[in-house]
Structure formats: C-alpha cells, structure tokens
N, C-alpha and C. Protein backbone atom coordinates (compact mmCIF):
# COMPACT_ATOMS: atom_id res chain seq x y z
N UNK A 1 -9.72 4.92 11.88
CA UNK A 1 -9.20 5.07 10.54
C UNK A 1 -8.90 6.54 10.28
N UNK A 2 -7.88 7.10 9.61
CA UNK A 2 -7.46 8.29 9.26
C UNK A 2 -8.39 8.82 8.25
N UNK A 3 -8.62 9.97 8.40
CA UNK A 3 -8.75 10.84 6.96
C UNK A 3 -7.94 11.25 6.42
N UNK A 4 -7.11 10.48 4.64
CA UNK A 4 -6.32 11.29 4.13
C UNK A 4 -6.74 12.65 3.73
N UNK A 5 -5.11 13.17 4.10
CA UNK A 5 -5.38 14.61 3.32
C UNK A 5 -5.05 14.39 2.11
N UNK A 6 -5.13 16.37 1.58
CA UNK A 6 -4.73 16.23 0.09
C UNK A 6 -3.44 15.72 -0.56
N UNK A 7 -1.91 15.60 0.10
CA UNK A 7 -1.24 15.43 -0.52
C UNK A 7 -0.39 13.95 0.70
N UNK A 8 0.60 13.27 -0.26
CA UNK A 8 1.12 12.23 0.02
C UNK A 8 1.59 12.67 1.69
N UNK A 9 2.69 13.96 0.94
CA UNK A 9 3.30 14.02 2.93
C UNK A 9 2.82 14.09 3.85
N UNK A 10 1.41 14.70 3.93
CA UNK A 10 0.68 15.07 4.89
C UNK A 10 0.30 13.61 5.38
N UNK A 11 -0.13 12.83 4.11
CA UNK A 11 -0.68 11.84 4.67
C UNK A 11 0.45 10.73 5.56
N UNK A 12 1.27 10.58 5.10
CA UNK A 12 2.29 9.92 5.68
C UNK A 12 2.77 10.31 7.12
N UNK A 13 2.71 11.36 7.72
CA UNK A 13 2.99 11.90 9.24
C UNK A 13 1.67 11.42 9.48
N UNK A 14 0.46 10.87 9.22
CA UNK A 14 -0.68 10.60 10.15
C UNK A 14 -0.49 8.78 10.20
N UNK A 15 0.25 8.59 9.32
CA UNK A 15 0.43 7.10 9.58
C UNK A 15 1.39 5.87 10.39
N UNK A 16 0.94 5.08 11.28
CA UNK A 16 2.35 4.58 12.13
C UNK A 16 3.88 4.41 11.76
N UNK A 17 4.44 4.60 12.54
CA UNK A 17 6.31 4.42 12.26
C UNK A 17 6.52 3.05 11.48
N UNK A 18 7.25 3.36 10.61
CA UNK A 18 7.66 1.52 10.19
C UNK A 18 9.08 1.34 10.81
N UNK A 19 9.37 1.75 12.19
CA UNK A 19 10.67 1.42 13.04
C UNK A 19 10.43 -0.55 12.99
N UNK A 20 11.58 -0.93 12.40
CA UNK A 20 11.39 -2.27 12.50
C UNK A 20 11.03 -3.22 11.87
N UNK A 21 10.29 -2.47 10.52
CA UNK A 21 9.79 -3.45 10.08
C UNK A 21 10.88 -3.92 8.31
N UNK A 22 10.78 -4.90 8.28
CA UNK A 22 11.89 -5.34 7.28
C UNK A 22 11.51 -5.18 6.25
N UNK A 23 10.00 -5.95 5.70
CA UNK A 23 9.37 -5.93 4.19
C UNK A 23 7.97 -6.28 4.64
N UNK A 24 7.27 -5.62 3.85
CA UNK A 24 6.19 -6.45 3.62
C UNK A 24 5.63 -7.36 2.46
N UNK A 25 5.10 -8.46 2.37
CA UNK A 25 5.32 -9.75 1.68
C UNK A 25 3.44 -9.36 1.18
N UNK A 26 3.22 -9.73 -0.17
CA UNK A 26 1.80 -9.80 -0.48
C UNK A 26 1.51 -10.83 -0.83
N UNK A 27 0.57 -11.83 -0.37
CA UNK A 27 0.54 -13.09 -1.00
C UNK A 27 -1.14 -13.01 -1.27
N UNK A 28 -1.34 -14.20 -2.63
CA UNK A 28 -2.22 -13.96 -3.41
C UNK A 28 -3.44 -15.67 -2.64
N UNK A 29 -4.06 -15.56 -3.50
CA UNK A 29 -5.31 -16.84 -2.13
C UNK A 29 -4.60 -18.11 -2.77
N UNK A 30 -3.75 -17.97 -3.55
CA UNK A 30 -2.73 -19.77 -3.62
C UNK A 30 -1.90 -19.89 -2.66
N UNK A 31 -0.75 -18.57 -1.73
CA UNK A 31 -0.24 -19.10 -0.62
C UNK A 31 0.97 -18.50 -1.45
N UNK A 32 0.74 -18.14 -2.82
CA UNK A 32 2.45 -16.96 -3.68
C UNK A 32 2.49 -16.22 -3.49
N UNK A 33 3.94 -15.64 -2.60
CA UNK A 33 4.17 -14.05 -2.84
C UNK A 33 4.22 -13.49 -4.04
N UNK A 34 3.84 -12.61 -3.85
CA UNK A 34 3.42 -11.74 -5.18
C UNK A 34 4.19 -10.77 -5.34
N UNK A 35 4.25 -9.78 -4.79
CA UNK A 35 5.29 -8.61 -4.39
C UNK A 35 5.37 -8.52 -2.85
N UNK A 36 6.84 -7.93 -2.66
CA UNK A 36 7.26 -7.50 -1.46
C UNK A 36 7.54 -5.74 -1.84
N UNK A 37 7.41 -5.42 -0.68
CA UNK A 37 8.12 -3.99 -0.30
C UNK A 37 9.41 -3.82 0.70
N UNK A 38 10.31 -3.51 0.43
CA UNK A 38 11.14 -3.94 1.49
C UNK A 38 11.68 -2.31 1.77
N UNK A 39 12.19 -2.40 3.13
CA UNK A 39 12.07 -0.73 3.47
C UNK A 39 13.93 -0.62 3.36
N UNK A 40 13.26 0.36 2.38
CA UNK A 40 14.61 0.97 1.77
C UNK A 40 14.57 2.31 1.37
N UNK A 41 15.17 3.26 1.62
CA UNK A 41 14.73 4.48 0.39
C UNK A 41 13.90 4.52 -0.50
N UNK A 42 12.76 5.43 -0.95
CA UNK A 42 12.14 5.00 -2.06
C UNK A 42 11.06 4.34 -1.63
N UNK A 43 10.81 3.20 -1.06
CA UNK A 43 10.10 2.37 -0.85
C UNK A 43 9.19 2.83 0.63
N UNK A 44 9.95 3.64 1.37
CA UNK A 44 9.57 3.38 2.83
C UNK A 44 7.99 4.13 2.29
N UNK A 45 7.54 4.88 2.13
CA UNK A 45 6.31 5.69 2.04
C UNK A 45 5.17 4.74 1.63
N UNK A 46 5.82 3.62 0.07
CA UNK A 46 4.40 2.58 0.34
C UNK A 46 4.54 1.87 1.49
N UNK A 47 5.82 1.22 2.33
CA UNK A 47 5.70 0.64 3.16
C UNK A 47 4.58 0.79 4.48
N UNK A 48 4.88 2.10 4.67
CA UNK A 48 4.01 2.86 5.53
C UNK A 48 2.63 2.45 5.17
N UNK A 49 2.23 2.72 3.93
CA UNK A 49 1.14 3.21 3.63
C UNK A 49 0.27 1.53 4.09
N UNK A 50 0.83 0.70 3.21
CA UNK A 50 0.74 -0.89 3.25
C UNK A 50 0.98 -1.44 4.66
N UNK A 51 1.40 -1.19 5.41
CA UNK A 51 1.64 -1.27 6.59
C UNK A 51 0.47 -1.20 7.61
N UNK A 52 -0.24 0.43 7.92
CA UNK A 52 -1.07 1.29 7.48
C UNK A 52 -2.64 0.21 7.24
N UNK A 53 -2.82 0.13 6.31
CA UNK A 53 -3.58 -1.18 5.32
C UNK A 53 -4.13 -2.06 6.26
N UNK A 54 -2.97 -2.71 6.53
CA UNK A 54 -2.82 -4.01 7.30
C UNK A 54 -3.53 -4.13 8.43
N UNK A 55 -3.02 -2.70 9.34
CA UNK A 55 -3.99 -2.81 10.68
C UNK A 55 -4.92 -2.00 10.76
N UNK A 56 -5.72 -1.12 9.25
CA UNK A 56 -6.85 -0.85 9.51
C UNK A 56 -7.90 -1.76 9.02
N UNK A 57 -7.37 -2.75 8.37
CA UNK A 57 -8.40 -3.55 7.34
C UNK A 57 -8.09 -4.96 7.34
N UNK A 58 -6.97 -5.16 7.49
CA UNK A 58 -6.45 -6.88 7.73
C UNK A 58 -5.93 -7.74 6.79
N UNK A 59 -6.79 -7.07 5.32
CA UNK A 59 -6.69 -7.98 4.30
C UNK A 59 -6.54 -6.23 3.16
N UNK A 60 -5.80 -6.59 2.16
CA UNK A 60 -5.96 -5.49 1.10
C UNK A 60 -6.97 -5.89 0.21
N UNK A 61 -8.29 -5.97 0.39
CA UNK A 61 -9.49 -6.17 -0.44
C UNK A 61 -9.90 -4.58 -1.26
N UNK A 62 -10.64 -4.72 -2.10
CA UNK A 62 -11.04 -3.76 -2.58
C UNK A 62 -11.14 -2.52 -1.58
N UNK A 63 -11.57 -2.36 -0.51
CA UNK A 63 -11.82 -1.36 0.47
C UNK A 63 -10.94 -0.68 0.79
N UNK A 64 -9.79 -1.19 0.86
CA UNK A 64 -8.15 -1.45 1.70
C UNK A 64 -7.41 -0.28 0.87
N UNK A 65 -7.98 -0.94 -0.70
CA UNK A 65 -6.79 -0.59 -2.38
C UNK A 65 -7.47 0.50 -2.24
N UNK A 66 -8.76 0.71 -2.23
CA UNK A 66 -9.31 2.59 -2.56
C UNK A 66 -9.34 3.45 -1.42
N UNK A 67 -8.72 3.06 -0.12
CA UNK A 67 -8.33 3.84 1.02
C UNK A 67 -7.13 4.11 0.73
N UNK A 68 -6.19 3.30 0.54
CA UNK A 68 -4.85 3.38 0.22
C UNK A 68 -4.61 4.06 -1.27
N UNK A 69 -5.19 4.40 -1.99
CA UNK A 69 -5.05 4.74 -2.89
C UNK A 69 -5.86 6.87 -2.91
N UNK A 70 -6.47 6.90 -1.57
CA UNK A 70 -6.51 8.31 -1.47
C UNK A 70 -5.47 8.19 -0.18
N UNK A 71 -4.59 8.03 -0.06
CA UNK A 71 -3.63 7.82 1.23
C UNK A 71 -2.09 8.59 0.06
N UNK A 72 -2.08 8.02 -1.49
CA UNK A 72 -1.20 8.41 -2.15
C UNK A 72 -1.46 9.97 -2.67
N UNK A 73 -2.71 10.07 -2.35
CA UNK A 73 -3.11 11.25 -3.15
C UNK A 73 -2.92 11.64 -4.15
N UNK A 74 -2.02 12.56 -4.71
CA UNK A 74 -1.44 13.22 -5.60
C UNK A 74 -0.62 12.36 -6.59
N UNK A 75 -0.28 11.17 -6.33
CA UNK A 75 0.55 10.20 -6.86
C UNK A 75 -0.59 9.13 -7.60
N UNK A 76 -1.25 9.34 -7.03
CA UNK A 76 -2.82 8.17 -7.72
C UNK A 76 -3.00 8.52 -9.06
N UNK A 77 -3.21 9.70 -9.38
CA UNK A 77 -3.66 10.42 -10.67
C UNK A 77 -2.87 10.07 -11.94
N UNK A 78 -1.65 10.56 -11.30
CA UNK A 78 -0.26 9.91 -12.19
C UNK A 78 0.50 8.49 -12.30
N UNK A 79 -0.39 7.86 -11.00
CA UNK A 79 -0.04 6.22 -11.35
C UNK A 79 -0.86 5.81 -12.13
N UNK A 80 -1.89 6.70 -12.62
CA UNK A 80 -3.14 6.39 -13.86
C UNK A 80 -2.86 6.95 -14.93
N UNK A 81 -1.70 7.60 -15.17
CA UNK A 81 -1.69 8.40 -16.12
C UNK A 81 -0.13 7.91 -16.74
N UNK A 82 0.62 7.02 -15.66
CA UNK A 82 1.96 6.43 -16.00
C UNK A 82 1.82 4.83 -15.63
N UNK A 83 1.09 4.05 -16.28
CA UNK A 83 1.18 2.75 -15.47
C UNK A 83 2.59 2.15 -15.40
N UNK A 84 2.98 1.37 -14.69
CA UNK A 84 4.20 0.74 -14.32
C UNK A 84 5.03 1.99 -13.69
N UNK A 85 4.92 3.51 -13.40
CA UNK A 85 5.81 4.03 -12.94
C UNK A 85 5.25 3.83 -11.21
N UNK A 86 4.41 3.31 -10.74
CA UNK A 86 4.20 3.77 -9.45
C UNK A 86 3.58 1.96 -9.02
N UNK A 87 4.35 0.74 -9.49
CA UNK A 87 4.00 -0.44 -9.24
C UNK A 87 3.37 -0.54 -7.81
N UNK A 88 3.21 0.36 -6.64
CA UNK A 88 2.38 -0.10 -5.38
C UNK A 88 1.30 0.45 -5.66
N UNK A 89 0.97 1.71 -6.35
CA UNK A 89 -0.36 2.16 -6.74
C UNK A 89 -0.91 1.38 -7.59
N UNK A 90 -0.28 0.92 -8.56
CA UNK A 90 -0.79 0.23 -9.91
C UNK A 90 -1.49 -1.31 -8.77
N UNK A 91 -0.95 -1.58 -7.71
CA UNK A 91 -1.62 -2.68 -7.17
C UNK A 91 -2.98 -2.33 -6.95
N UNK A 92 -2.64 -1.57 -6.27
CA UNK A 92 -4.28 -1.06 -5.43
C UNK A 92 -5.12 -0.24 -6.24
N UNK A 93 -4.85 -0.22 -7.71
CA UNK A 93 -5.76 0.26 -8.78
C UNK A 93 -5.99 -1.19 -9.37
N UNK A 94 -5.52 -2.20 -9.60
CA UNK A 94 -6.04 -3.29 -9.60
C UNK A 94 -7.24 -4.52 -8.97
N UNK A 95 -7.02 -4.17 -7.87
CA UNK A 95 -7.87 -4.32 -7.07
C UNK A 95 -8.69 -3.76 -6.68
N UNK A 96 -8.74 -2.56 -7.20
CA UNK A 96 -10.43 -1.68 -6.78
C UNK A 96 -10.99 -2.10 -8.48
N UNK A 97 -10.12 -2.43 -9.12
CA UNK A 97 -10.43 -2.55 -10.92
C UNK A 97 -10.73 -4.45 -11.00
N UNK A 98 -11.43 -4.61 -9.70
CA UNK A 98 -12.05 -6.56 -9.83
C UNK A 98 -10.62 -7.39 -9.52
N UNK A 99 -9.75 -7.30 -9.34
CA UNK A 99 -8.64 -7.89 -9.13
C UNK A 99 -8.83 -8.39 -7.56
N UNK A 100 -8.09 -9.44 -7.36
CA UNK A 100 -7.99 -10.56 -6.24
C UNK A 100 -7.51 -9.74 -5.14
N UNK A 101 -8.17 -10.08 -3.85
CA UNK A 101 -7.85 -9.31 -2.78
C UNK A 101 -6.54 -10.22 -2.05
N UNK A 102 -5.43 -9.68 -2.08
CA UNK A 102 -4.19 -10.08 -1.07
C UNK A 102 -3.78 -9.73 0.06
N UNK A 103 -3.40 -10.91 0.81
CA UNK A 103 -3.11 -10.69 2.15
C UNK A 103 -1.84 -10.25 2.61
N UNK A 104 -1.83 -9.47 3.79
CA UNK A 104 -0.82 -8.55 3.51
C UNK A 104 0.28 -8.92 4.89
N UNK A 105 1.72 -9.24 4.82
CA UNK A 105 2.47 -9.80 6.17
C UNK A 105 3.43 -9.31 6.51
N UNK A 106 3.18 -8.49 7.98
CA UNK A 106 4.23 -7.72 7.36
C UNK A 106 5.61 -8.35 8.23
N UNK A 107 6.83 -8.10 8.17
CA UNK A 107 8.08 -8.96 8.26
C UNK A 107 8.70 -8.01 9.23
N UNK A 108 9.10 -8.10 10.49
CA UNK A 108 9.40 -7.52 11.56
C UNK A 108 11.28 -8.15 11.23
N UNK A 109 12.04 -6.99 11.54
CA UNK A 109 13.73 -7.25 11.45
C UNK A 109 14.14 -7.97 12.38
C-alpha cells in the first residue's frame, strides 16, 4: 500500500496507469450502479485513485474511503468545505461518515 503524500499530484504519479481502462462502475449490496467514473478529462485522477482502491482493498469499505480520501489530499478539505463540488470525495466522506460499503468494477476498453 502507498503512503500518500501531501498533495493530489504527488499522489497520483505513485498510483497505477489507468491505460485501458474505460469506467469504473460502483455498485451498492442490491446489485445498482450507483455512480460510474468514466475516464475522460477531469475524471481520470478519481479514476486512478478508485482504481487504486480496488486493488489495494477489493471492496471501498470504510478503510478504502479514508485511504482514498488522504490519496486526494488537498482536495478533501474543500470537498468538506464545498459539498457536491468534488462528488468522488463526497463518496468516500460518506462512507467513512457510516454509509454502505460499495463494490468497486472496474471496466477494461
């Protein structure tokens, strides 16, 4: 498992390539996607991060959301301070906040 550093970019060069991968799909313990990430501009950095997630932990359970959530670093503070501006943080502040742990798939192109 990585040690994030202090800020997002840093952390993102310690995390695997998302060469390939299309979206990742979150589904909740009924079998509903919930949110996707799909790699696009913008998006690729949670992709990574969620990606990331996946094969250090398996499942985004509470453990997963507050690793991934010092993985944003600098962006965490202000996804607490702007809710709805940073909807992949606002996940994984949900889930360290008693919210349902989702499984995470990720979608190869």
């Amino acid at each position: 498992m990585i040690t994030p550093g202090t800020t997002f970019k840093d952390n993102l060069q310690l995390l695997p390539p998302i060469d390939g991968v299309e979206r990742i799909d979150l589904i909740d313990d009924s079998g509903a996607v919930v949110a996707s990430i799909e790699n696009q501009p913008g998006k690729q950095g949670s992709l990574a991060v969620y990606q990331y997630l996946k094969q250090a932990f398996g499942t985004l359970d509470a453990s997963a959301a507050d690793h991934g959530l010092a993985l944003f670093a600098e962006h965490t503070p202000d996804a607490r301070n702007r809710p709805g501006a940073h909807p992949n943080i606002d996940r994984l502040l949900a889930i360290v906040g008693g919210g349902g742990a989702l499984e995470i798939v990720v979608v190869v192109a």
